[in-house]
N, C-alpha and C. Protein backbone atom coordinates (compact mmCIF):
# COMPACT_ATOMS: atom_id res chain seq x y z
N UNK A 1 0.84 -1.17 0.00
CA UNK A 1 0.00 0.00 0.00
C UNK A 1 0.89 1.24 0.00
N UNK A 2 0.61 2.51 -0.77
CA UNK A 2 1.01 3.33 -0.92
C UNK A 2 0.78 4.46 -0.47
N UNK A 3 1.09 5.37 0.90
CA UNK A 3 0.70 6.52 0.94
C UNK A 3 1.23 7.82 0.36
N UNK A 4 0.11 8.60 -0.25
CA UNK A 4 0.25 9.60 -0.39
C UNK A 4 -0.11 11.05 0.41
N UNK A 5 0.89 11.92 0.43
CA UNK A 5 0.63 13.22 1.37
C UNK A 5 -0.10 14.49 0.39
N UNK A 6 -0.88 15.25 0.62
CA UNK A 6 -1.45 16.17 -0.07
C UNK A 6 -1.10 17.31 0.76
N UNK A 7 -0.47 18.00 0.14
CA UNK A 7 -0.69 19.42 0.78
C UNK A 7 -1.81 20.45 0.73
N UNK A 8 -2.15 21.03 1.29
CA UNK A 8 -3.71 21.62 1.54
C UNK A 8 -2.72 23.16 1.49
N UNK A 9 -2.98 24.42 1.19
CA UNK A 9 -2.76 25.64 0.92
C UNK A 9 -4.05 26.33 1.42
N UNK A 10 -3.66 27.31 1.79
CA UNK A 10 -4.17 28.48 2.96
C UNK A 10 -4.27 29.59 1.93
N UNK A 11 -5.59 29.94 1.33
CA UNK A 11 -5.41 31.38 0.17
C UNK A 11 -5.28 32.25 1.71
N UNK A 12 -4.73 33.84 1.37
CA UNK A 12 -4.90 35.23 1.64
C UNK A 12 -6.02 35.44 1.25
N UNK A 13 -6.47 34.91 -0.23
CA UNK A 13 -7.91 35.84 -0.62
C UNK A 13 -8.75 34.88 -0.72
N UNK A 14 -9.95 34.97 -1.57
CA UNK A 14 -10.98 34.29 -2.18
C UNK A 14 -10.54 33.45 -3.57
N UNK A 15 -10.16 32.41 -3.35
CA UNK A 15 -9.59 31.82 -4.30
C UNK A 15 -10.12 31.85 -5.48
N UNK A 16 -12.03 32.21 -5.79
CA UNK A 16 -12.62 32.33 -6.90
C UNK A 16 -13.33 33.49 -7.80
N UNK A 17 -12.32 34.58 -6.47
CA UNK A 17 -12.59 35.89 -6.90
C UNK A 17 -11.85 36.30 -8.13
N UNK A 18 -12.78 37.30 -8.85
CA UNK A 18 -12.32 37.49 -10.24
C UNK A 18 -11.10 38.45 -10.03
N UNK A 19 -10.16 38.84 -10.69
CA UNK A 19 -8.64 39.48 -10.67
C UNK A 19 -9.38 41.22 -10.34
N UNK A 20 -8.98 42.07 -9.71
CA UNK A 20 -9.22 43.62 -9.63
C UNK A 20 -9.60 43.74 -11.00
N UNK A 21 -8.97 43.77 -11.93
CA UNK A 21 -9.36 44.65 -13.39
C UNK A 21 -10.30 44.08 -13.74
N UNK A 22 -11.38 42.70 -13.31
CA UNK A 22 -12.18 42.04 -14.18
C UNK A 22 -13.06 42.39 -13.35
N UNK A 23 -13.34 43.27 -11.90
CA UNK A 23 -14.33 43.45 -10.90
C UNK A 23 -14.79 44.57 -11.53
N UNK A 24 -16.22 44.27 -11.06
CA UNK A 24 -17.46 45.33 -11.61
C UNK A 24 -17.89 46.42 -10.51
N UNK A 25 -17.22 47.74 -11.45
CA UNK A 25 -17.08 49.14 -10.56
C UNK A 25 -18.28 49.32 -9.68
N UNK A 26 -19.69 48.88 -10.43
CA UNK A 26 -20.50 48.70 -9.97
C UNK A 26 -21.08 48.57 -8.77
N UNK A 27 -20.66 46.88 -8.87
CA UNK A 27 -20.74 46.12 -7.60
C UNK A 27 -19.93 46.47 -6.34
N UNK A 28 -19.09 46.43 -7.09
CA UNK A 28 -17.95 47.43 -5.71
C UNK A 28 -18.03 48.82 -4.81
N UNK A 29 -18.90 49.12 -5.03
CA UNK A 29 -19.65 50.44 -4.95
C UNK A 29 -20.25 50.43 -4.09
N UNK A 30 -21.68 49.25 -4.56
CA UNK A 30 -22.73 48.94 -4.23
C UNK A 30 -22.36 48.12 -2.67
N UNK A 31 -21.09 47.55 -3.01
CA UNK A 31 -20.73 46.63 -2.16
C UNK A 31 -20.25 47.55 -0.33
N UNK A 32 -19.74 48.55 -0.93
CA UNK A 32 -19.50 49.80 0.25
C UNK A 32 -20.58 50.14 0.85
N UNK A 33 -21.45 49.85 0.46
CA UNK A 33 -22.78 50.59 1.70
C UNK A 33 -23.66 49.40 1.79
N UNK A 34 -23.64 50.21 3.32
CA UNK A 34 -23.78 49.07 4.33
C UNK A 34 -25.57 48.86 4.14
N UNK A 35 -26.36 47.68 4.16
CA UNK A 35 -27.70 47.31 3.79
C UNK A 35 -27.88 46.27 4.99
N UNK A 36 -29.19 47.00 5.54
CA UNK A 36 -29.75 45.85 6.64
C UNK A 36 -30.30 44.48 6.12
N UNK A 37 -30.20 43.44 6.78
CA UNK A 37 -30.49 42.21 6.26
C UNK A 37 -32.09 42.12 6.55
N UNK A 38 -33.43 41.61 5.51
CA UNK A 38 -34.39 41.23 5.56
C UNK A 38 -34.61 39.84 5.08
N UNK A 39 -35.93 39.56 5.64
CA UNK A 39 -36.55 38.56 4.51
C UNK A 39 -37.70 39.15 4.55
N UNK A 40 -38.24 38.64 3.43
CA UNK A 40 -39.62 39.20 2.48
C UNK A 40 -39.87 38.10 2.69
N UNK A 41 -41.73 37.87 3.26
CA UNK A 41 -42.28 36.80 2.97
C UNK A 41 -43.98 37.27 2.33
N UNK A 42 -44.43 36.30 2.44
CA UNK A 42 -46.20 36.19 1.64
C UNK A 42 -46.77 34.85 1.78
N UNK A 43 -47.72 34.72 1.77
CA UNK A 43 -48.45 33.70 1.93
C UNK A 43 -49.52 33.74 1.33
N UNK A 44 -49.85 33.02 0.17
CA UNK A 44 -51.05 32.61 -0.69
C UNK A 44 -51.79 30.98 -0.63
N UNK A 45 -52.95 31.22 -0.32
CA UNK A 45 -53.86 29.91 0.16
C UNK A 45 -53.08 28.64 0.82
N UNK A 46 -52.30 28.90 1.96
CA UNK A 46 -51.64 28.08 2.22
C UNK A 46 -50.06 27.61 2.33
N UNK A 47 -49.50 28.53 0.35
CA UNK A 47 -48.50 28.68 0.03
C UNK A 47 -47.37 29.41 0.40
N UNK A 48 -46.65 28.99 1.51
CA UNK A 48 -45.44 30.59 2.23
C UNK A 48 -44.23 30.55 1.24
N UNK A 49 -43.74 31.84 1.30
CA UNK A 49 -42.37 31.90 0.40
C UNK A 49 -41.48 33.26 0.80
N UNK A 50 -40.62 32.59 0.74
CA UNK A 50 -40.16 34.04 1.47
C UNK A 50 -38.62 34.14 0.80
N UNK A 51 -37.95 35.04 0.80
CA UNK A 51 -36.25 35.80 0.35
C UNK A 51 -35.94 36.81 1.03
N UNK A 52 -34.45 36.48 1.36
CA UNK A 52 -33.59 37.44 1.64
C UNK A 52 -33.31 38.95 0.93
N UNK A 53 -33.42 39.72 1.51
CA UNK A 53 -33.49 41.00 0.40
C UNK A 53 -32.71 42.11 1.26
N UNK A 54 -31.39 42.68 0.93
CA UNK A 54 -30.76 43.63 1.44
C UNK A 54 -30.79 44.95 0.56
N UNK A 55 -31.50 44.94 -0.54
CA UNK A 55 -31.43 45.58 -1.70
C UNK A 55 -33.04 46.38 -1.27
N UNK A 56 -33.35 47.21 -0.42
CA UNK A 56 -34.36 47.65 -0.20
C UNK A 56 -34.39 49.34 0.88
N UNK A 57 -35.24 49.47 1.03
CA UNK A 57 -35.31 51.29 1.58
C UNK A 57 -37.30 51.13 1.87
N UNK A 58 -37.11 52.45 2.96
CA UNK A 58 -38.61 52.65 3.12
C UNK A 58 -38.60 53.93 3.10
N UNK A 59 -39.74 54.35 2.44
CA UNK A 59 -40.03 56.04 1.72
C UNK A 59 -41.15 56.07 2.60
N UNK A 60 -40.50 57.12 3.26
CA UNK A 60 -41.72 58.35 3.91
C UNK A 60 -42.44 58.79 3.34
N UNK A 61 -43.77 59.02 3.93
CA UNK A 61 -44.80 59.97 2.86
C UNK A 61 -46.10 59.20 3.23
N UNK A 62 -47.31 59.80 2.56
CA UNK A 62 -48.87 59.61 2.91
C UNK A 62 -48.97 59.05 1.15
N UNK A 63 -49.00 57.74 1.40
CA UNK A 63 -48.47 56.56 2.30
C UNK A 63 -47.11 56.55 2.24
N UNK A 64 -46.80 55.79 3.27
CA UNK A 64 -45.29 55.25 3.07
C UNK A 64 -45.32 53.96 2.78
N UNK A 65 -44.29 53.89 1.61
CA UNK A 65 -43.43 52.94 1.02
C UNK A 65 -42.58 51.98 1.74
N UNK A 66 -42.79 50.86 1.26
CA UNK A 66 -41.54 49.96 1.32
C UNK A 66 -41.06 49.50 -0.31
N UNK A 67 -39.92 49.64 0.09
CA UNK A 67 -39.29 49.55 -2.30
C UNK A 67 -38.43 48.61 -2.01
N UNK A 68 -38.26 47.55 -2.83
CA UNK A 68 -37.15 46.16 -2.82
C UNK A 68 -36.90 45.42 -4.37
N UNK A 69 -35.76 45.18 -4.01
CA UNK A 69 -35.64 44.74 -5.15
C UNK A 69 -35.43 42.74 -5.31
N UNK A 70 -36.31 42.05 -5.74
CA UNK A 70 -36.44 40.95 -6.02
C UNK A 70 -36.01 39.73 -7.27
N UNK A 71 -35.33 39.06 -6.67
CA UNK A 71 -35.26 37.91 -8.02
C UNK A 71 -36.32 37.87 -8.59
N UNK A 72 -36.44 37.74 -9.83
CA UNK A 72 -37.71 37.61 -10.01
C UNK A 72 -38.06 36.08 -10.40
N UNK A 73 -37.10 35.40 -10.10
CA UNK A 73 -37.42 33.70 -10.28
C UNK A 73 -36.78 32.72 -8.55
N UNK A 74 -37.26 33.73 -7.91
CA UNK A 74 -37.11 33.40 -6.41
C UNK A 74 -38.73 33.05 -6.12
N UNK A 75 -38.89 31.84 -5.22
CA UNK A 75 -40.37 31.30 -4.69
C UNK A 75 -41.12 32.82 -4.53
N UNK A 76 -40.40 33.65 -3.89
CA UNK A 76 -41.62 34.88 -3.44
C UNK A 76 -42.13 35.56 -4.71
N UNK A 77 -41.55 35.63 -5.74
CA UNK A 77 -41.99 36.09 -6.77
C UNK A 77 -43.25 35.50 -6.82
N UNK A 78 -43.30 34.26 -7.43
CA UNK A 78 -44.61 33.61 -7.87
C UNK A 78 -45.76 33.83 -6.76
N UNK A 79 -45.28 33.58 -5.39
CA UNK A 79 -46.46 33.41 -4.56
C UNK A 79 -47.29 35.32 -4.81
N UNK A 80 -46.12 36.00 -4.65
CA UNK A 80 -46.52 37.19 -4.73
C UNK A 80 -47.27 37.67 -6.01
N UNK A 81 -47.44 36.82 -6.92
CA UNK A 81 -48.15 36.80 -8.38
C UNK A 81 -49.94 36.87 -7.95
N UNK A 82 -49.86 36.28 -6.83
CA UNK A 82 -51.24 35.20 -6.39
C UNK A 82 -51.69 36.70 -5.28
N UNK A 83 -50.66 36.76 -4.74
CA UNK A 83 -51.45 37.78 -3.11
C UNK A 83 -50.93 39.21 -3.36
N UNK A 84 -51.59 39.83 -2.59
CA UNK A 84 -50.90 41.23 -3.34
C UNK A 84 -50.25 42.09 -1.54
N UNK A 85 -49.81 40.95 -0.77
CA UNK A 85 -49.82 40.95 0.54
C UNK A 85 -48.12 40.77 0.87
N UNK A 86 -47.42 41.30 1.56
CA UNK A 86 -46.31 40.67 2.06
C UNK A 86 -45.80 41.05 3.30
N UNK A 87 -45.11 40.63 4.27
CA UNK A 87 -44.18 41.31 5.33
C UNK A 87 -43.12 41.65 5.27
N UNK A 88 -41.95 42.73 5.16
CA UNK A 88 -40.75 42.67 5.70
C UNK A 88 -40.10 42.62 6.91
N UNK A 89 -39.63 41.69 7.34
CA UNK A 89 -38.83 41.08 8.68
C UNK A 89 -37.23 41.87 8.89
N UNK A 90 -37.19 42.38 9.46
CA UNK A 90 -35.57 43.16 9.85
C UNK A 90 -35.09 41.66 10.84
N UNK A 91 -33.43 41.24 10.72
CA UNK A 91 -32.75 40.40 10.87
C UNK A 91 -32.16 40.67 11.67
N UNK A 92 -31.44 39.54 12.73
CA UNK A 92 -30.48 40.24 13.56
C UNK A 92 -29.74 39.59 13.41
N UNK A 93 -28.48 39.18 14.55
CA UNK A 93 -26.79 39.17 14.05
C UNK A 93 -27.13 37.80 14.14
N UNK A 94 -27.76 37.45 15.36
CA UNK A 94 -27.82 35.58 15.61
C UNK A 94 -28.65 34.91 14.35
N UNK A 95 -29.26 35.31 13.58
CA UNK A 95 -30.07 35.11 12.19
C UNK A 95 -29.25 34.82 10.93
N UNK A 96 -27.97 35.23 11.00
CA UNK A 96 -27.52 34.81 9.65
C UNK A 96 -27.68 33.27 8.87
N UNK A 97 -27.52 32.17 9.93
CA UNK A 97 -28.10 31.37 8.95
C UNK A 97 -29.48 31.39 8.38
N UNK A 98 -30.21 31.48 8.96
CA UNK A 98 -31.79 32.17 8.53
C UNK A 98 -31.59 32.91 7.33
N UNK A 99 -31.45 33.92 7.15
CA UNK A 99 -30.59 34.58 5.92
C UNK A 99 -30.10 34.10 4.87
N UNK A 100 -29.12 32.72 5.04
CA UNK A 100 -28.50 32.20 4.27
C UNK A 100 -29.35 31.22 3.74
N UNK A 101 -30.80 30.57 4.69
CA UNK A 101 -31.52 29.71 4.20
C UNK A 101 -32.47 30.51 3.25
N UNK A 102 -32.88 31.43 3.98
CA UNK A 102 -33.92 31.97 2.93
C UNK A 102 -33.43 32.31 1.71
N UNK A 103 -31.69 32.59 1.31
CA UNK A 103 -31.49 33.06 0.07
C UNK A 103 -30.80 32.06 -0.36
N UNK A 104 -31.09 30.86 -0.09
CA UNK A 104 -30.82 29.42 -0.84
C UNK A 104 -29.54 29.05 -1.35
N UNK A 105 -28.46 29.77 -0.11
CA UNK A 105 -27.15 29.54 -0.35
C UNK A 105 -27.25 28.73 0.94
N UNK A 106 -27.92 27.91 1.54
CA UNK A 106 -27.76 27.15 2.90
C UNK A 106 -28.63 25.90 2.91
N UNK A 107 -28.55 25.09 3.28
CA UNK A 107 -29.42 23.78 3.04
C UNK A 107 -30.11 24.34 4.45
N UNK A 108 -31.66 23.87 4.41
CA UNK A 108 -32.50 24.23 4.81
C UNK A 108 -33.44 22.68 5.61
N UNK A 109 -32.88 21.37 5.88
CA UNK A 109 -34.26 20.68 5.64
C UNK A 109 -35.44 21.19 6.30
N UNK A 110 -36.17 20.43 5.51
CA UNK A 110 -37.95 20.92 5.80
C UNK A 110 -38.11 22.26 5.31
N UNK A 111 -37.05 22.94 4.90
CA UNK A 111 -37.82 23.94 4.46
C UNK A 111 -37.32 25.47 5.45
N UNK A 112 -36.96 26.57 4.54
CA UNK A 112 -36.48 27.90 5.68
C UNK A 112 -37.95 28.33 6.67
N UNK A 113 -39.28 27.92 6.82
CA UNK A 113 -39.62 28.45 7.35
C UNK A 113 -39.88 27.50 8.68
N UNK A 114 -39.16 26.09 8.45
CA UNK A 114 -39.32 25.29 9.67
C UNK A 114 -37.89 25.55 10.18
N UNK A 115 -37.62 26.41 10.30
CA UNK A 115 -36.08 26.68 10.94
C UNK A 115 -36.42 27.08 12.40
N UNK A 116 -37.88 28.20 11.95
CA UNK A 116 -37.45 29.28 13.83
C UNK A 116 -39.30 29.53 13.15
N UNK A 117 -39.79 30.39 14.31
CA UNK A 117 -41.10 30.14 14.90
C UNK A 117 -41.72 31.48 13.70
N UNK A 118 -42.78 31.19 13.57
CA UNK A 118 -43.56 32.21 12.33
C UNK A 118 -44.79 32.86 12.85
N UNK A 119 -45.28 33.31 12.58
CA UNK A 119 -46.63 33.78 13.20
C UNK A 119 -47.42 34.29 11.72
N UNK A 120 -48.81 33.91 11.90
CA UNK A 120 -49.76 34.01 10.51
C UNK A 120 -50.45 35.77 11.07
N UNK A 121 -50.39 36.22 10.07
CA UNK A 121 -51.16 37.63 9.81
C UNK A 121 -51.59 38.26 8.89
N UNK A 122 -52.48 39.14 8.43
CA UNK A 122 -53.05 39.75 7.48
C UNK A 122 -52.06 39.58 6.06
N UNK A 123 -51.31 40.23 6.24
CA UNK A 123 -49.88 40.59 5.26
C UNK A 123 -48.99 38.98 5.12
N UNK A 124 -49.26 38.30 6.19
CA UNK A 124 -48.07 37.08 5.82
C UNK A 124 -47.15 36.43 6.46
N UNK A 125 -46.83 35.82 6.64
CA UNK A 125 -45.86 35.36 7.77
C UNK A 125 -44.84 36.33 8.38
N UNK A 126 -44.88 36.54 10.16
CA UNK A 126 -43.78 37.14 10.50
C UNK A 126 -42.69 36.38 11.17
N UNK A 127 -41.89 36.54 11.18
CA UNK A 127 -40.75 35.95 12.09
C UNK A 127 -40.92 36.70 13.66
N UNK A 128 -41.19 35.70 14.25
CA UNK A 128 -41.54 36.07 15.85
C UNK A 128 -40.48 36.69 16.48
N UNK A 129 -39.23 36.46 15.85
CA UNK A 129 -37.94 36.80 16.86
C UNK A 129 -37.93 38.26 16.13
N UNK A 130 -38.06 39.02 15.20
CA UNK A 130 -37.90 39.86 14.40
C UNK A 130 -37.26 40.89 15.18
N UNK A 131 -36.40 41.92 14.43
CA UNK A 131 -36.65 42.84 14.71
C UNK A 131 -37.26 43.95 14.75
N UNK A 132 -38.07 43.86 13.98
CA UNK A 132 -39.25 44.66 13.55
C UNK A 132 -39.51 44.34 12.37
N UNK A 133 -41.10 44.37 12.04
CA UNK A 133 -41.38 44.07 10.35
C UNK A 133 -42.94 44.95 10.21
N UNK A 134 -42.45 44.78 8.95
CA UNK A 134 -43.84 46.08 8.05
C UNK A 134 -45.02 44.70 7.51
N UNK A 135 -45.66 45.38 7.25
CA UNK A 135 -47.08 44.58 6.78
C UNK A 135 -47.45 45.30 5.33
N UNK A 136 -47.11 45.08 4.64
CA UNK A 136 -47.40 45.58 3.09
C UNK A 136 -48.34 45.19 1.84
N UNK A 137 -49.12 46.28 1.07
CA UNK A 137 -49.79 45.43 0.06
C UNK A 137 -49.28 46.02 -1.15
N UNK A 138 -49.04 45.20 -2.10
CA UNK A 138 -47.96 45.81 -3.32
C UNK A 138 -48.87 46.97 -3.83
N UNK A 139 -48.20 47.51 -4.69
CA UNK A 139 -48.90 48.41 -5.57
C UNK A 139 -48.79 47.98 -6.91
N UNK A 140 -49.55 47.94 -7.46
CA UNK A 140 -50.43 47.24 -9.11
C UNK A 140 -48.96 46.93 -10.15
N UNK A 141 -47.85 48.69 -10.22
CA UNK A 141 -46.99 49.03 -11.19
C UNK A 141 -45.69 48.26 -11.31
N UNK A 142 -45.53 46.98 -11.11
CA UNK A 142 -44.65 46.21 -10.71
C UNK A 142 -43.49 46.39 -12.28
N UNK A 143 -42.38 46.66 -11.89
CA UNK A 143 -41.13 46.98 -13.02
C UNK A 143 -40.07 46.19 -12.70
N UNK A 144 -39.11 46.78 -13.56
CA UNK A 144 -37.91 46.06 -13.57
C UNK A 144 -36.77 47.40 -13.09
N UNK A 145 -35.98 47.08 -12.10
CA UNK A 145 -34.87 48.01 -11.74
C UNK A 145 -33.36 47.13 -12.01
N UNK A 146 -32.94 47.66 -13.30
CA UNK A 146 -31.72 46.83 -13.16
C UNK A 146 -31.97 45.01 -13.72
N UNK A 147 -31.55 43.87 -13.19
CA UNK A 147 -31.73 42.78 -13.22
C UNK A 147 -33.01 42.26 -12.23
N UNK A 148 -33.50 43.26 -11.11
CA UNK A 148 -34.41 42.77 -10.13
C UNK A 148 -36.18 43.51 -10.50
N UNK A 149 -36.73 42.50 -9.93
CA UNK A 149 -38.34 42.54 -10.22
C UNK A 149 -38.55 44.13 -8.70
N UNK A 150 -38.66 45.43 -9.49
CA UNK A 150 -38.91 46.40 -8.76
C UNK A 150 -40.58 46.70 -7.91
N UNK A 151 -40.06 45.97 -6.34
CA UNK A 151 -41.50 46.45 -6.43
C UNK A 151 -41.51 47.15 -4.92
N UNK A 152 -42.99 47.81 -4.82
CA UNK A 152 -43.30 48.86 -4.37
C UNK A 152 -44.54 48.59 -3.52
N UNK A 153 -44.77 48.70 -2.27
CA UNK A 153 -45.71 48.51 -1.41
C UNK A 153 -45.94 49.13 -0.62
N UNK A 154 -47.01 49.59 -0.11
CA UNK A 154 -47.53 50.51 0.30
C UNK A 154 -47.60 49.88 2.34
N UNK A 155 -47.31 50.70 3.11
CA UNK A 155 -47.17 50.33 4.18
C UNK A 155 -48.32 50.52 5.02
N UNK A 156 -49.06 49.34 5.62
CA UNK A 156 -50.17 49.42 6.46
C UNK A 156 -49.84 49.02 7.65
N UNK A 157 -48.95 48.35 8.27
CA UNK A 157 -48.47 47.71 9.61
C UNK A 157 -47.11 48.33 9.78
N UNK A 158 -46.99 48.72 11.11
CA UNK A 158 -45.47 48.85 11.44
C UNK A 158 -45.32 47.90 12.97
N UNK A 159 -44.38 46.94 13.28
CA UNK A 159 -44.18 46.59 14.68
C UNK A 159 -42.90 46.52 15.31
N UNK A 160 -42.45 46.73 16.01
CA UNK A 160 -40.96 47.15 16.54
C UNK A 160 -40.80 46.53 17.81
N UNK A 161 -40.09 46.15 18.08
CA UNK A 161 -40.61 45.68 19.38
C UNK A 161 -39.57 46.60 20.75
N UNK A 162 -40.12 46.98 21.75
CA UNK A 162 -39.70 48.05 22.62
C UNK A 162 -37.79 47.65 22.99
N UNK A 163 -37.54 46.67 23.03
CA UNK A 163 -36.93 46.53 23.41
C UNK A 163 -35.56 45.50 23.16
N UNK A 164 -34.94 45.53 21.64
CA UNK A 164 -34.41 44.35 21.07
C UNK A 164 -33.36 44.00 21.58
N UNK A 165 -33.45 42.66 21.42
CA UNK A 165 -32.44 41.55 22.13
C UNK A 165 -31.79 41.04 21.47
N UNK A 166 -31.13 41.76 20.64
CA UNK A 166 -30.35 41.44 18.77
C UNK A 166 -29.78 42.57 18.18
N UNK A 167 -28.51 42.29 18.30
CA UNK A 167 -27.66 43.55 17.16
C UNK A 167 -28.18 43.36 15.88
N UNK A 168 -28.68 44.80 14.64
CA UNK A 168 -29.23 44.13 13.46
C UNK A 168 -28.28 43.61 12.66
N UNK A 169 -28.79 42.84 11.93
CA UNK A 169 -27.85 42.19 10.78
C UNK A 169 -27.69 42.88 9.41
N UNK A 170 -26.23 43.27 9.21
CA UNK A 170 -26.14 44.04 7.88
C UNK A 170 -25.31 43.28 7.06
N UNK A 171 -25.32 43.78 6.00
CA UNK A 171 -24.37 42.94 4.75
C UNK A 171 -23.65 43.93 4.35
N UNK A 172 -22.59 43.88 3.87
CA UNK A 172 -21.23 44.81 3.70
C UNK A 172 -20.28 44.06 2.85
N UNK A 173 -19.84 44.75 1.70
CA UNK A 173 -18.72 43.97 1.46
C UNK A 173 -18.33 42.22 1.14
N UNK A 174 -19.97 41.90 0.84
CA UNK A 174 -20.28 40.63 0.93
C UNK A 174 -20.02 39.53 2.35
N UNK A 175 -19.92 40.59 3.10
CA UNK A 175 -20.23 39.62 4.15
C UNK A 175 -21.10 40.15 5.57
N UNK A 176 -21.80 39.04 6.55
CA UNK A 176 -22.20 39.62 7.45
C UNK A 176 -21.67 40.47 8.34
N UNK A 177 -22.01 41.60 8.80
CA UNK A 177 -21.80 42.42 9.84
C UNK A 177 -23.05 42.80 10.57
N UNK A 178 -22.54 43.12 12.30
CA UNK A 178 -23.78 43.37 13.17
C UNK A 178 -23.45 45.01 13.63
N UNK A 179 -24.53 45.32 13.50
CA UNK A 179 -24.26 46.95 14.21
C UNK A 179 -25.63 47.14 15.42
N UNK A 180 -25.35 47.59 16.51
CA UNK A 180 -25.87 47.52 17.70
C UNK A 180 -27.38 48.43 17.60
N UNK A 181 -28.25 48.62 17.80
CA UNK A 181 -29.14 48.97 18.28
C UNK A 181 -29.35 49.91 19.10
């Protein structure tokens, strides 16, 4: 019998990152400011679906807005075809796998919403641990911003809870970061 030794190597960087000159000014940009971590969910006759979405803002005003930007071949798309209803869930630091399940870079069994506890409401599933989440019903003008399904919902619920027990969860630079509360 023959053994062989393999040496294993330690990158400095991301071994599958593209070279500086082939990175998109863009993204790199985009990648500098800092975006709180959500999930978007909905629920149609039964059907829950929900995504990760850091790509989002809420507009003040009579009414106020919630604006996000969506895969548009992510489960929430379709369900959201059906209901014109959704929640946004604010994330906290202990949540990142949650995060990672809902945006289907994480094996999930049973499913991201049998991970942690849900609660049924007008608008759609909330995440009980939340840090706060909106209750939204889209608005009709659904577009395209960029590569993502642009959409726009009008805000009827706000809940916060007095007192959070969770640094929120932000994304930066492609990776998680927590900033305190």
């Amino acid at each position: 019998m023959t053994c062989r030794t393999v040496e294993v190597t330690i990158h400095d960087s991301h071994p599958f990152a593209a070279a500086p000159q082939d990175r998109n000014p863009l993204r790199r940009f985009r990648g500098r400011m800092a975006s709180p971590v959500s999930i978007w969910a909905a629920d149609a006759a039964g059907t829950r679906a929900g995504w990760t979405l850091s790509s989002f803002l809420v507009a003040e005003g009579e009414p106020a807005e919630v604006i996000g930007l969506l895969d548009e071949e992510s489960p929430l798309a379709d369900v959201l075809a059906e209901t014109q209803t959704l929640t946004v869930n604010l994330l906290g630091w202990k949540q990142r796998a949650l995060a990672d399940a809902f945006a289907a870079v994480a094996p999930a069994p049973g499913g991201p919403f049998s991970q942690t506890t849900w609660l049924d409401t007008d608008w759609g599933p909330v995440l009980q641990t939340s840090l706060g989440w909106i209750g939204a019903r889209l608005k009709p003008d659904q577009r395209h911003a960029g590569w993502g399904l642009l959409l726009r919902a009008v805000v009827e619920r706000i809940e916060i809870p007095s007192d959070p027990v969770d640094d929120l969860l932000c994304y930066v630079r492609g990776r998680y970061r927590s900033l305190p509360l």
